[in-house]
PDB file of N, CA and C in Angstrom:
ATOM      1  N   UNK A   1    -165.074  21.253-244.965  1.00  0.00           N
ATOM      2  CA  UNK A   1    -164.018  21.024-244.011  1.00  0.00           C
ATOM      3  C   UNK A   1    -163.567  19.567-244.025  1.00  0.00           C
ATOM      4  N   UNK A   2    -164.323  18.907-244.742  1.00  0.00           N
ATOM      5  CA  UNK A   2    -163.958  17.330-243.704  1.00  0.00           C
ATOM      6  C   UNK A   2    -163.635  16.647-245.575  1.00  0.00           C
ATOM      7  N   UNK A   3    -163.016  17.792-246.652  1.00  0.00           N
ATOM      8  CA  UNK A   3    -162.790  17.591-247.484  1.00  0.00           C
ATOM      9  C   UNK A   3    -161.079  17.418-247.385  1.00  0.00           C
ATOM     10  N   UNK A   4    -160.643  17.970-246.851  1.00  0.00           N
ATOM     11  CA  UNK A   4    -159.177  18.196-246.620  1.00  0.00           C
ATOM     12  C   UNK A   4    -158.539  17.475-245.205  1.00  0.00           C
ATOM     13  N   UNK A   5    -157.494  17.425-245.156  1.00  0.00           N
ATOM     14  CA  UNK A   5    -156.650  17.514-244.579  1.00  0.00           C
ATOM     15  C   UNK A   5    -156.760  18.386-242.716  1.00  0.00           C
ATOM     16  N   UNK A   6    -156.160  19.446-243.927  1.00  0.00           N
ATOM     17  CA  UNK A   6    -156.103  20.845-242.930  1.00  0.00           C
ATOM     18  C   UNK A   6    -157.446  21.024-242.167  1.00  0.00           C
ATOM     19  N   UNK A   7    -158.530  20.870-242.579  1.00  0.00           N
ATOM     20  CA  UNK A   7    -159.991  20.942-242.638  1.00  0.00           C
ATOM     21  C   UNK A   7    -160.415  19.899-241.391  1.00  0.00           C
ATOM     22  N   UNK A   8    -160.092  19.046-241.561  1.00  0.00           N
ATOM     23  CA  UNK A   8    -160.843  17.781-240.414  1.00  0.00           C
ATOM     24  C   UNK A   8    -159.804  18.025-239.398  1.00  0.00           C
ATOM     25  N   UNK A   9    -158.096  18.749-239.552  1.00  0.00           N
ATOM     26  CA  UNK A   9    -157.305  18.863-238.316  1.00  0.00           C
ATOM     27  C   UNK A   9    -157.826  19.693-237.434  1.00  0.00           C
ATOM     28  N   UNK A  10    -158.576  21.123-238.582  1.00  0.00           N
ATOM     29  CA  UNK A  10    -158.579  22.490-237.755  1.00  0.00           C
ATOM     30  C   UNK A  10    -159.864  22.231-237.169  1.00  0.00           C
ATOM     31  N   UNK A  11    -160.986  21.414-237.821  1.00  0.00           N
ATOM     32  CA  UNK A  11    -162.244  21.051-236.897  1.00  0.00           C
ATOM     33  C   UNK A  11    -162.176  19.870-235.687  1.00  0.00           C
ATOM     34  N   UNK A  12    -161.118  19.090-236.016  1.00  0.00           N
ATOM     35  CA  UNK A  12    -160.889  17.914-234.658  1.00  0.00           C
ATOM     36  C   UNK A  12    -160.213  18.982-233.712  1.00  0.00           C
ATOM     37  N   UNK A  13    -159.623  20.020-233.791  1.00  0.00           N
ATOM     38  CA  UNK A  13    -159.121  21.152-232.859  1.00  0.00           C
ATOM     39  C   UNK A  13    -160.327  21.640-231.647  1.00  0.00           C
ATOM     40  N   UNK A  14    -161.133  22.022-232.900  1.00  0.00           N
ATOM     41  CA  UNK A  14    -162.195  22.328-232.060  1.00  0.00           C
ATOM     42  C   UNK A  14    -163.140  21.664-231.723  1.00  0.00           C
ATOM     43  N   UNK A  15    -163.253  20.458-232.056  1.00  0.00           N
ATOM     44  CA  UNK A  15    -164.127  19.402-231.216  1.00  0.00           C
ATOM     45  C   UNK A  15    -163.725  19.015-229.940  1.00  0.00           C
ATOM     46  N   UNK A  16    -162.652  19.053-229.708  1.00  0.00           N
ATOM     47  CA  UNK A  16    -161.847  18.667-228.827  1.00  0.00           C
ATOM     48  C   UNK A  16    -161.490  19.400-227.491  1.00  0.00           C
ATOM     49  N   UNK A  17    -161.509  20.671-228.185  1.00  0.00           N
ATOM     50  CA  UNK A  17    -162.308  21.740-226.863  1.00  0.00           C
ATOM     51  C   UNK A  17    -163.640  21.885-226.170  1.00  0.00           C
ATOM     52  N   UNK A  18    -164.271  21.253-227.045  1.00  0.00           N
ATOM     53  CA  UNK A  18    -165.776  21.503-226.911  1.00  0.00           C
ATOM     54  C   UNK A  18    -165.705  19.890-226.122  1.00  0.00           C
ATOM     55  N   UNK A  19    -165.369  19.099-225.985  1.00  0.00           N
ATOM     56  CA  UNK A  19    -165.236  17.789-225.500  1.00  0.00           C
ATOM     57  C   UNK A  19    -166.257  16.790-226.361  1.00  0.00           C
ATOM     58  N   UNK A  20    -166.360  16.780-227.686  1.00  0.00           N
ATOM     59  CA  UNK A  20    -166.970  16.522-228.807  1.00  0.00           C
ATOM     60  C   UNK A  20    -166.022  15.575-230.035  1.00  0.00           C
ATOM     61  N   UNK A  21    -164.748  15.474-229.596  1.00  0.00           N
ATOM     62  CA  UNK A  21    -164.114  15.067-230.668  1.00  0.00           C
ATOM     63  C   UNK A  21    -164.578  13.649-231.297  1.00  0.00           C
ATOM     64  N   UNK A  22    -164.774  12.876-230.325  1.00  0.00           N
ATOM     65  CA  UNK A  22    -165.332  11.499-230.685  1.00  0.00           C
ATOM     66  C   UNK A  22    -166.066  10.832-232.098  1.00  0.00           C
ATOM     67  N   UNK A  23    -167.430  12.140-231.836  1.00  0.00           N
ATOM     68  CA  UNK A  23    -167.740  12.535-233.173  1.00  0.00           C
ATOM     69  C   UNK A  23    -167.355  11.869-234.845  1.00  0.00           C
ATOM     70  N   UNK A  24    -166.274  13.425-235.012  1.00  0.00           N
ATOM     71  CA  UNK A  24    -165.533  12.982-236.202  1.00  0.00           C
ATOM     72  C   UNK A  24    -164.478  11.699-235.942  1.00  0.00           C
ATOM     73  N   UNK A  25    -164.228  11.991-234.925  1.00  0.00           N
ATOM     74  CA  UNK A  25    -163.225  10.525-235.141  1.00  0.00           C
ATOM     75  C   UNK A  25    -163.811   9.259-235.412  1.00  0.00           C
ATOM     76  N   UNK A  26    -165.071   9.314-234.972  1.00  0.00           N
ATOM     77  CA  UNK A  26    -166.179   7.674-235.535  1.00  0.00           C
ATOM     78  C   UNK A  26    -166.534   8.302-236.933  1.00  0.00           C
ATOM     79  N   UNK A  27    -166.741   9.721-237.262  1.00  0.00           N
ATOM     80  CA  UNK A  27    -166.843   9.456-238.935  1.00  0.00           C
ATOM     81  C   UNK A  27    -165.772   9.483-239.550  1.00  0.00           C
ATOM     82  N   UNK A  28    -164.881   9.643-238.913  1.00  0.00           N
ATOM     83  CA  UNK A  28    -163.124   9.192-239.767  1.00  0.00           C
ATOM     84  C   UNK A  28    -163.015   7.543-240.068  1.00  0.00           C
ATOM     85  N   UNK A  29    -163.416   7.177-238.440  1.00  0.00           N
ATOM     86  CA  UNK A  29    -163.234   5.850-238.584  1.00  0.00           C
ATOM     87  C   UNK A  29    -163.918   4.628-239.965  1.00  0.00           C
ATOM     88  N   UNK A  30    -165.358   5.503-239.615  1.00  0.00           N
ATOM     89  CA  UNK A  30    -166.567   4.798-240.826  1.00  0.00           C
ATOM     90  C   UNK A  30    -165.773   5.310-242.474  1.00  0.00           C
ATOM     91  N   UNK A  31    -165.188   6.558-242.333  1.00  0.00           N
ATOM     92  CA  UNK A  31    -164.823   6.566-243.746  1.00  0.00           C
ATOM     93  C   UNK A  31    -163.372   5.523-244.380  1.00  0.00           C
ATOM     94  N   UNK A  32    -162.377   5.288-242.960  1.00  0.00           N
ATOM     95  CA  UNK A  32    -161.535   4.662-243.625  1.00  0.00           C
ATOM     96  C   UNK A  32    -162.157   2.880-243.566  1.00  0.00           C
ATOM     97  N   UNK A  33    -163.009   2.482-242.631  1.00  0.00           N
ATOM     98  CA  UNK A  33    -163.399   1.249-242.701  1.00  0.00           C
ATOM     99  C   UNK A  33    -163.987   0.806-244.232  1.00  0.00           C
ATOM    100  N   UNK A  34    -164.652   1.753-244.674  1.00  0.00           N
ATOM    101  CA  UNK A  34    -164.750   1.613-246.259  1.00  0.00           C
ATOM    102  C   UNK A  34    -163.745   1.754-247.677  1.00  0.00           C
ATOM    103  N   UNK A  35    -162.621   1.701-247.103  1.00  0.00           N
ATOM    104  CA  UNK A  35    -161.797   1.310-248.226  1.00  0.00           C
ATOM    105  C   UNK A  35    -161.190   0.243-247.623  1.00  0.00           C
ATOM    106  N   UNK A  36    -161.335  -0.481-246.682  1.00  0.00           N
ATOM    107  CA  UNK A  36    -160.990  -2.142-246.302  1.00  0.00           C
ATOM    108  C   UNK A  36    -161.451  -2.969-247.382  1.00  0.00           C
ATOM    109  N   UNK A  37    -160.442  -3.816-247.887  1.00  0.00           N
ATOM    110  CA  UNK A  37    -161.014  -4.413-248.890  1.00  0.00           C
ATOM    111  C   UNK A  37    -161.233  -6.200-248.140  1.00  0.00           C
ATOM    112  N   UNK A  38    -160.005  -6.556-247.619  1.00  0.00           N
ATOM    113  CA  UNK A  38    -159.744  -7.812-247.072  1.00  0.00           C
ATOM    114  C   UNK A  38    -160.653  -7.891-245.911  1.00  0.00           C
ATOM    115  N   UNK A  39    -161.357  -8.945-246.100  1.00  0.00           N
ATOM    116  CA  UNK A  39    -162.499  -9.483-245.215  1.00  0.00           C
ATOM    117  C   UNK A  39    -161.960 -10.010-244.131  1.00  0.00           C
ATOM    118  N   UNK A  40    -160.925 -10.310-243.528  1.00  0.00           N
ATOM    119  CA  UNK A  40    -160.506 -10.648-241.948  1.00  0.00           C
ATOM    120  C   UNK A  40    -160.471  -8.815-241.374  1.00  0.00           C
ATOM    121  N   UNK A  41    -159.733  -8.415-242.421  1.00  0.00           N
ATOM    122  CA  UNK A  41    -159.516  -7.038-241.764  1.00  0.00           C
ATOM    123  C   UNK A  41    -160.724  -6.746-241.306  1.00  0.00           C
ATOM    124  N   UNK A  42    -161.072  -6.292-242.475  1.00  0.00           N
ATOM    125  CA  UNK A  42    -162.889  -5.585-242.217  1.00  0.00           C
ATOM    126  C   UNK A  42    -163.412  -5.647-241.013  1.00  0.00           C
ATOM    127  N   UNK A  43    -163.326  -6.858-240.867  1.00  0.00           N
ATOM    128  CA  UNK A  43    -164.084  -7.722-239.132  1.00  0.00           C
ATOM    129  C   UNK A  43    -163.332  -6.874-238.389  1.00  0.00           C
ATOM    130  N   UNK A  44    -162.420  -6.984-238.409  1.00  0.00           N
ATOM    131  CA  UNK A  44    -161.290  -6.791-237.480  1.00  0.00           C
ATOM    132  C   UNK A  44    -161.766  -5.023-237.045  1.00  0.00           C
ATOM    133  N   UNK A  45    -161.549  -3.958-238.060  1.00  0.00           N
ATOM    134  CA  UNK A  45    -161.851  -2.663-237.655  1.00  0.00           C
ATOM    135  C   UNK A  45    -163.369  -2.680-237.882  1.00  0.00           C
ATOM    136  N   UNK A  46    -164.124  -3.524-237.690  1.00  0.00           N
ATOM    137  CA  UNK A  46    -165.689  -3.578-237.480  1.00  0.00           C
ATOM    138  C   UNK A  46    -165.514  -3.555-235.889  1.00  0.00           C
ATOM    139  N   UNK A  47    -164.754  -4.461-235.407  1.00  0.00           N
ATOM    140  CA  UNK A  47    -164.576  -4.757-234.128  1.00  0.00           C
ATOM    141  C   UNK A  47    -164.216  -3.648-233.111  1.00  0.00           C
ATOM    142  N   UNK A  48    -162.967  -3.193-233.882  1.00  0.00           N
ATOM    143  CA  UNK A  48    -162.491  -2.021-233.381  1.00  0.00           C
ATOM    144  C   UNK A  48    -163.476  -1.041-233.567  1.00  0.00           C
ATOM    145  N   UNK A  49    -164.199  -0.750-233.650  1.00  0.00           N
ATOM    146  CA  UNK A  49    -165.276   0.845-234.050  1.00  0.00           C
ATOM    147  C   UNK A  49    -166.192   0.699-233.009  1.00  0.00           C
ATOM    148  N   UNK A  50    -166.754  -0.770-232.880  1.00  0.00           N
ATOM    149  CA  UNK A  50    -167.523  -1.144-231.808  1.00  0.00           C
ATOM    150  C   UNK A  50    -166.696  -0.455-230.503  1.00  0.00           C
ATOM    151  N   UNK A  51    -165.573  -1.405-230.158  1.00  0.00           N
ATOM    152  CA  UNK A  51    -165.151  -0.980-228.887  1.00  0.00           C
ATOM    153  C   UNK A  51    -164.630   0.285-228.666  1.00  0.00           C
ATOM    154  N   UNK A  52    -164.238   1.329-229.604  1.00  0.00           N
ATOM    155  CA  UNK A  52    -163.942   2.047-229.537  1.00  0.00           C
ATOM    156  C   UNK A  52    -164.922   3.345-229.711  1.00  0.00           C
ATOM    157  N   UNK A  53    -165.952   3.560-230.264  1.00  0.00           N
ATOM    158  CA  UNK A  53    -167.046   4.514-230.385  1.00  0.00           C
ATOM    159  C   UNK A  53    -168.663   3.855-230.058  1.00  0.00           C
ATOM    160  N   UNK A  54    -168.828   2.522-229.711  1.00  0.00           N
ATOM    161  CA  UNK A  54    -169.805   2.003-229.455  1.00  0.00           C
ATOM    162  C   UNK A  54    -170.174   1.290-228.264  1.00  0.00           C
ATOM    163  N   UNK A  55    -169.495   1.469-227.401  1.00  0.00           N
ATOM    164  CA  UNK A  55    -169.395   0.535-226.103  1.00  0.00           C
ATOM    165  C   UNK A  55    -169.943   1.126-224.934  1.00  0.00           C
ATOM    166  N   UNK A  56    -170.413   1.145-223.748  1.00  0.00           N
ATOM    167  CA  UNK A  56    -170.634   2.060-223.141  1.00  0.00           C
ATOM    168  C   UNK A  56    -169.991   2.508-221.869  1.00  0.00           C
ATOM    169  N   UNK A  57    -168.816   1.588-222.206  1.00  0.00           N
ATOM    170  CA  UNK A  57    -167.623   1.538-221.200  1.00  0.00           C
ATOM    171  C   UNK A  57    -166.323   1.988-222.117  1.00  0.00           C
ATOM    172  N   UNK A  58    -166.678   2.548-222.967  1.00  0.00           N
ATOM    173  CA  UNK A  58    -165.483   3.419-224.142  1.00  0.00           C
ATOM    174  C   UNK A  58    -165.638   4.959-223.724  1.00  0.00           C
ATOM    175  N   UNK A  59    -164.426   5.409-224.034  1.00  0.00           N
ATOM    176  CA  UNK A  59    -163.813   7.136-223.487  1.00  0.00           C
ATOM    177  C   UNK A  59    -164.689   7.513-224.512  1.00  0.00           C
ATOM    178  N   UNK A  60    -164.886   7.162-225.886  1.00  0.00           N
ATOM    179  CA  UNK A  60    -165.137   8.293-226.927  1.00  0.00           C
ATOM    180  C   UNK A  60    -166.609   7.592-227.239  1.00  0.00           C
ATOM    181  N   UNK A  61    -167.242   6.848-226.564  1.00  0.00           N
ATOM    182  CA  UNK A  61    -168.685   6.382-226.985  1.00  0.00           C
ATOM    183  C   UNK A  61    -169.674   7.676-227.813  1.00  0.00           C
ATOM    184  N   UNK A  62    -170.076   7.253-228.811  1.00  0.00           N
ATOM    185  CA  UNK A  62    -170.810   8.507-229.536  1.00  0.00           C
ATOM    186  C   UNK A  62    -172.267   8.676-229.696  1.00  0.00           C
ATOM    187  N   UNK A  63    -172.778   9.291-229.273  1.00  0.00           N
ATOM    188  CA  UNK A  63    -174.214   9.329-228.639  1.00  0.00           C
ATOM    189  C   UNK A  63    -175.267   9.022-230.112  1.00  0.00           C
ATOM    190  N   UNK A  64    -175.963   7.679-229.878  1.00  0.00           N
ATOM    191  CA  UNK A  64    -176.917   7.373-231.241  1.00  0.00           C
ATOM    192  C   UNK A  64    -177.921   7.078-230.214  1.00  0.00           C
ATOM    193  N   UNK A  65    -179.135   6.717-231.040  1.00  0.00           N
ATOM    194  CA  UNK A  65    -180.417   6.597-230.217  1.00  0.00           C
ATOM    195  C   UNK A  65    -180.428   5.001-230.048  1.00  0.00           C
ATOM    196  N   UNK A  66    -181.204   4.670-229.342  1.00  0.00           N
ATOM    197  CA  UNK A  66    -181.020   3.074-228.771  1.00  0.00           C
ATOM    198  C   UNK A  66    -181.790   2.296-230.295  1.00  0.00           C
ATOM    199  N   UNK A  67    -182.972   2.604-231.305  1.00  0.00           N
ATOM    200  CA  UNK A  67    -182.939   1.943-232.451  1.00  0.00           C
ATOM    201  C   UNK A  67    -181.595   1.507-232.977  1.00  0.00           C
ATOM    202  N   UNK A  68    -181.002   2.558-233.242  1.00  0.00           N
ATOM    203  CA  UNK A  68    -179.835   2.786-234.280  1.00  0.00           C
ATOM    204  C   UNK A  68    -178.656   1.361-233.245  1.00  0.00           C
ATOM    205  N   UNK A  69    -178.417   1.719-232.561  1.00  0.00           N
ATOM    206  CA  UNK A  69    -177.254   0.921-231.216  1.00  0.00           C
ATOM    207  C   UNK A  69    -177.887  -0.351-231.345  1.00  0.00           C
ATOM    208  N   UNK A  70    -179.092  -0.723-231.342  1.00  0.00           N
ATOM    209  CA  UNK A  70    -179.473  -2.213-231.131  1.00  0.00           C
ATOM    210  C   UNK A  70    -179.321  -2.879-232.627  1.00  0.00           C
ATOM    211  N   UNK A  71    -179.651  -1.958-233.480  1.00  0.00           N
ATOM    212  CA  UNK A  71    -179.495  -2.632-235.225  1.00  0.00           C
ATOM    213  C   UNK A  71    -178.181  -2.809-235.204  1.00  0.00           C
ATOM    214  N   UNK A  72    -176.884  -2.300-235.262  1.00  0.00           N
ATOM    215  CA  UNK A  72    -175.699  -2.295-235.483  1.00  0.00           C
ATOM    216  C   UNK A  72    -175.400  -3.171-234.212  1.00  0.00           C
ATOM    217  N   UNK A  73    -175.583  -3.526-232.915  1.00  0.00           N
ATOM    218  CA  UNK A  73    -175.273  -4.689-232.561  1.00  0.00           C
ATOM    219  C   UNK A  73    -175.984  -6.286-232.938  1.00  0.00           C
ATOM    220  N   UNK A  74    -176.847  -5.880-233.438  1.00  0.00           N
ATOM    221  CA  UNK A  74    -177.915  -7.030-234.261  1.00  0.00           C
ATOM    222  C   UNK A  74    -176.729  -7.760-235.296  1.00  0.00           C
ATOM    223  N   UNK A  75    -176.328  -6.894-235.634  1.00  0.00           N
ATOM    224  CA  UNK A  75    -175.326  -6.616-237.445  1.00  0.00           C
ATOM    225  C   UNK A  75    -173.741  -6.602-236.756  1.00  0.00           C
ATOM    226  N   UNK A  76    -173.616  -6.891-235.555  1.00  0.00           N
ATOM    227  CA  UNK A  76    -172.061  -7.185-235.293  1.00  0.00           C
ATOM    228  C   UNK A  76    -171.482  -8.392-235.741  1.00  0.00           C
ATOM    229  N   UNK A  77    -172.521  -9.729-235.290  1.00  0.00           N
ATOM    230  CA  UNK A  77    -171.338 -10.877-235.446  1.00  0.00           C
ATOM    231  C   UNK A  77    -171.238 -11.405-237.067  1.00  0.00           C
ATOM    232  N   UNK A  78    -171.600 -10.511-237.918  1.00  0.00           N
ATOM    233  CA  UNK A  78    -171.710 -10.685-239.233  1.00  0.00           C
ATOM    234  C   UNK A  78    -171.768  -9.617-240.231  1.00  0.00           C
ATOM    235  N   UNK A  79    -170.958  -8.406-240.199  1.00  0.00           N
ATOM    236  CA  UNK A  79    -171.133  -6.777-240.645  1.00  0.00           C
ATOM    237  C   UNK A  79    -170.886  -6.870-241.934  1.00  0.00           C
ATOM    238  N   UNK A  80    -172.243  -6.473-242.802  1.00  0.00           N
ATOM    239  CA  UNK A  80    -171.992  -6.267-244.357  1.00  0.00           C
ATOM    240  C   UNK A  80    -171.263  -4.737-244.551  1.00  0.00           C
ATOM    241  N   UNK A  81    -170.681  -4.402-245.338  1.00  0.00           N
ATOM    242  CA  UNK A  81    -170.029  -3.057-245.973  1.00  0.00           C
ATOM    243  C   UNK A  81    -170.483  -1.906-245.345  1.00  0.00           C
ATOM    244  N   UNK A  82    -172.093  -1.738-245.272  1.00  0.00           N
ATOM    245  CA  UNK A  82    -172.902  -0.944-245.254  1.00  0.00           C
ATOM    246  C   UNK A  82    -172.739  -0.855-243.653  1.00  0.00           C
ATOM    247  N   UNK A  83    -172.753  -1.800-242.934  1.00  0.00           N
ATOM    248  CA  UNK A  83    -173.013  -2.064-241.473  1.00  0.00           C
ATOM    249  C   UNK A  83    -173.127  -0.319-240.428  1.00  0.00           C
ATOM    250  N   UNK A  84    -172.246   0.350-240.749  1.00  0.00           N
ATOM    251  CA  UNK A  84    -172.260   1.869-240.215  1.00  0.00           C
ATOM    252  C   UNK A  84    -172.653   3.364-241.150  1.00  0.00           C
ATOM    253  N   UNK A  85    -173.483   2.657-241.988  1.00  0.00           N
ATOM    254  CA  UNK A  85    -173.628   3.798-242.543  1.00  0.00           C
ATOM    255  C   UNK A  85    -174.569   5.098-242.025  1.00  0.00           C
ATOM    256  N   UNK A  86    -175.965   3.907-241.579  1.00  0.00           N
ATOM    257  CA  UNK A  86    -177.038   4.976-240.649  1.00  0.00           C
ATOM    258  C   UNK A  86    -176.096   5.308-239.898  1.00  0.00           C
ATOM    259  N   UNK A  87    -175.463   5.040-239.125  1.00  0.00           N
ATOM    260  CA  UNK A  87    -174.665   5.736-237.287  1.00  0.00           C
ATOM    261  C   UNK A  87    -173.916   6.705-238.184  1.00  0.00           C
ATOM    262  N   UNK A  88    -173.452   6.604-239.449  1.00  0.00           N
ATOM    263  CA  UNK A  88    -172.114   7.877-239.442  1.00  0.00           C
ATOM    264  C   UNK A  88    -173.021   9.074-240.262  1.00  0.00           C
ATOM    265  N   UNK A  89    -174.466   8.653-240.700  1.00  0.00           N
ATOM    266  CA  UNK A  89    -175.015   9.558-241.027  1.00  0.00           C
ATOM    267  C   UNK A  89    -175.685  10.139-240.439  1.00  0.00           C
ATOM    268  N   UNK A  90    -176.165   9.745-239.205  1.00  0.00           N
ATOM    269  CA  UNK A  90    -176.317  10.666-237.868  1.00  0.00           C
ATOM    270  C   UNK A  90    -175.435  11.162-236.996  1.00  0.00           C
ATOM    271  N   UNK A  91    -174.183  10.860-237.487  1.00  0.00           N
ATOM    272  CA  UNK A  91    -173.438  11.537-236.398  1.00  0.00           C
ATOM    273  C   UNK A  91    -173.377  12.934-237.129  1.00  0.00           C
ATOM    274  N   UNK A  92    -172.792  12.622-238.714  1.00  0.00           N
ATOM    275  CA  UNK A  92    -172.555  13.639-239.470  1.00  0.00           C
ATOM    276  C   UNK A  92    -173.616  14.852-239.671  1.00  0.00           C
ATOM    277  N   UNK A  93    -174.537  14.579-239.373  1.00  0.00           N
ATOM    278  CA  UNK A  93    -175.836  15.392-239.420  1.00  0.00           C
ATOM    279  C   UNK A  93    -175.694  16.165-237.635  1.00  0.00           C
ATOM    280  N   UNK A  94    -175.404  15.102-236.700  1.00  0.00           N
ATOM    281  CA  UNK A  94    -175.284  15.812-235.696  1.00  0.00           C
ATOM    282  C   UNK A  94    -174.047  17.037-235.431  1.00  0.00           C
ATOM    283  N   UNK A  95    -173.153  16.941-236.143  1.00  0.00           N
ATOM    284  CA  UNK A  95    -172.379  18.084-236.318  1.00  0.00           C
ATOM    285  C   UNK A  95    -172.461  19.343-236.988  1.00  0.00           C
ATOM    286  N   UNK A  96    -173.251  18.350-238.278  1.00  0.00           N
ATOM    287  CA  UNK A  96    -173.429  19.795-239.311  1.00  0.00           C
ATOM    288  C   UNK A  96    -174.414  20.975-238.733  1.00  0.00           C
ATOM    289  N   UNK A  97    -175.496  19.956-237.989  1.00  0.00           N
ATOM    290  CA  UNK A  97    -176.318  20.926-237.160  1.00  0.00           C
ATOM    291  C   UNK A  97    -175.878  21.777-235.985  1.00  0.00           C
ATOM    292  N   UNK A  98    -174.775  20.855-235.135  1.00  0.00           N
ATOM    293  CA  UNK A  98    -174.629  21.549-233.475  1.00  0.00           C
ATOM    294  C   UNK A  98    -173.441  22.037-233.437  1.00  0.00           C
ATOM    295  N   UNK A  99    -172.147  21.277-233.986  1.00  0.00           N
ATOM    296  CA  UNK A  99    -171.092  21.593-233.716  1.00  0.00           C
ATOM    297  C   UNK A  99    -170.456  22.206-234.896  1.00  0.00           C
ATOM    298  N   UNK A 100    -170.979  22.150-235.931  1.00  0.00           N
ATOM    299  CA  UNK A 100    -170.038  23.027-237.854  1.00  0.00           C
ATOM    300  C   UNK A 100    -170.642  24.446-237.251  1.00  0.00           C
ATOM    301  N   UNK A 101    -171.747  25.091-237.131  1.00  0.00           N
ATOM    302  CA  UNK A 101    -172.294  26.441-236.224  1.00  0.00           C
ATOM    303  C   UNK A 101    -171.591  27.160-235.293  1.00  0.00           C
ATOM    304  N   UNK A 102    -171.133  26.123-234.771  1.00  0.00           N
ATOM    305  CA  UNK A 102    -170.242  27.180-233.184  1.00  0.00           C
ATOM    306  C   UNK A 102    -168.583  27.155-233.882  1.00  0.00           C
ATOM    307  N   UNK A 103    -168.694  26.098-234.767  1.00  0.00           N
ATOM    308  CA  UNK A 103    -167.231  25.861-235.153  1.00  0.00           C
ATOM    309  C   UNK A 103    -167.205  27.189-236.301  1.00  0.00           C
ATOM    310  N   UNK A 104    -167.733  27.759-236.971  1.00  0.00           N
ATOM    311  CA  UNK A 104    -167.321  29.040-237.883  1.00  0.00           C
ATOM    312  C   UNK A 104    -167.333  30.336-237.229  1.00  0.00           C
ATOM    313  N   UNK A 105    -168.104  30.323-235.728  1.00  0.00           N
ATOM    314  CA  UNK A 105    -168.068  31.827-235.553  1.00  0.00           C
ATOM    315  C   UNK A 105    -167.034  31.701-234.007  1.00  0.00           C
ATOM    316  N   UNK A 106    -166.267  30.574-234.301  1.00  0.00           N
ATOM    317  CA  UNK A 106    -165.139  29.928-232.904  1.00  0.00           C
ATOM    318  C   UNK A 106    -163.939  31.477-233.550  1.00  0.00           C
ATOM    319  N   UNK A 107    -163.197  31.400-232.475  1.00  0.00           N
ATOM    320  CA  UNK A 107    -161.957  32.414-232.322  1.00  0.00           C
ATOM    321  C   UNK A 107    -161.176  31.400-233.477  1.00  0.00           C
ATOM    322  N   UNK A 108    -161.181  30.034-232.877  1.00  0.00           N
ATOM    323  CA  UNK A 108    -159.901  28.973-233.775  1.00  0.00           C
ATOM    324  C   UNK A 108    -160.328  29.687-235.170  1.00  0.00           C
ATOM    325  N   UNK A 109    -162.031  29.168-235.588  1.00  0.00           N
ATOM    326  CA  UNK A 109    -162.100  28.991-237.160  1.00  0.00           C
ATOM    327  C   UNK A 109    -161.552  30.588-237.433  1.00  0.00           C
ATOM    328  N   UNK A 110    -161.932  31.724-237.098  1.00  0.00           N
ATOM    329  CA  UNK A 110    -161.356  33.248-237.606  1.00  0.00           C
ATOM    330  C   UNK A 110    -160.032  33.093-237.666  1.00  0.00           C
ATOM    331  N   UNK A 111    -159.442  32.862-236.784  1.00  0.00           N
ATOM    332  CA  UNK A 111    -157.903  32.865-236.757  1.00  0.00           C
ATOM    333  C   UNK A 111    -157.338  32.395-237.688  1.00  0.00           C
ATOM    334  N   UNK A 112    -157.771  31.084-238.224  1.00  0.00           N
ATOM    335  CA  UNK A 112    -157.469  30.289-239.466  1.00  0.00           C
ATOM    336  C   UNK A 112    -157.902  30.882-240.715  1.00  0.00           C
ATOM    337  N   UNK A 113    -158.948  31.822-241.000  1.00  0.00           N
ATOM    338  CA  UNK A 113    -159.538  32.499-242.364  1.00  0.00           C
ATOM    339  C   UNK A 113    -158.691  33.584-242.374  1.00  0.00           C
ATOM    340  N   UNK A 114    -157.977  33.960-241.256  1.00  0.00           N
ATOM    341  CA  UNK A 114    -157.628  35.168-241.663  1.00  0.00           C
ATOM    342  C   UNK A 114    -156.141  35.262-242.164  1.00  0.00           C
TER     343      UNK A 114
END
């Protein structure tokens, strides 16, 4: 799903019902922060990911365990490439497990196969 297009629209559909969208949108975010090439930028949507999926005064804050939250603020005022990779590989794991499950046997996903 999160190969396409159509795929990450028709699953942000249903994250979004489920009040879950946040989710993929921090692994959207982690995937386009890695084709930043320019190093002001970089900072810049390093910054933005923080306040926007990492804060705890953010709408879409995305639930990691307090290890994971204290390393990546450790790794804020100086973020190598890598800086989100553990967080987007637990988020991504947290979907494939809780939310990709309810998302194939959802009314949306049938409606769309058929």
């Amino acid at each position: 799903m999160l190969s396409s297009s159509p795929g990450i629209r028709l699953f942000l559909q249903f994250l979004k019902q489920e009040h879950s969208d946040e989710n993929l949108m921090f692994w959207i975010a982690c995937e386009r922060l890695k084709k930043v090439v320019e190093e002001e930028r970089f900072k810049s949507f390093v910054e933005d990911i923080f306040n926007k999926f990492l804060t705890s005064s953010s709408t879409h804050e995305v639930s990691l365990d307090s290890r994971v939250k204290e390393q990546l603020n450790n790794n804020r005022s100086s973020p190598n490439r890598d800086i989100f990779d553990e967080a987007q590989g637990k988020i991504y794991s947290l979907m494939h497990r809780d939310s990709y499950p309810r998302f194939l046997i959802s009314p949306l996903y049938n409606s769309f196969k058929s």
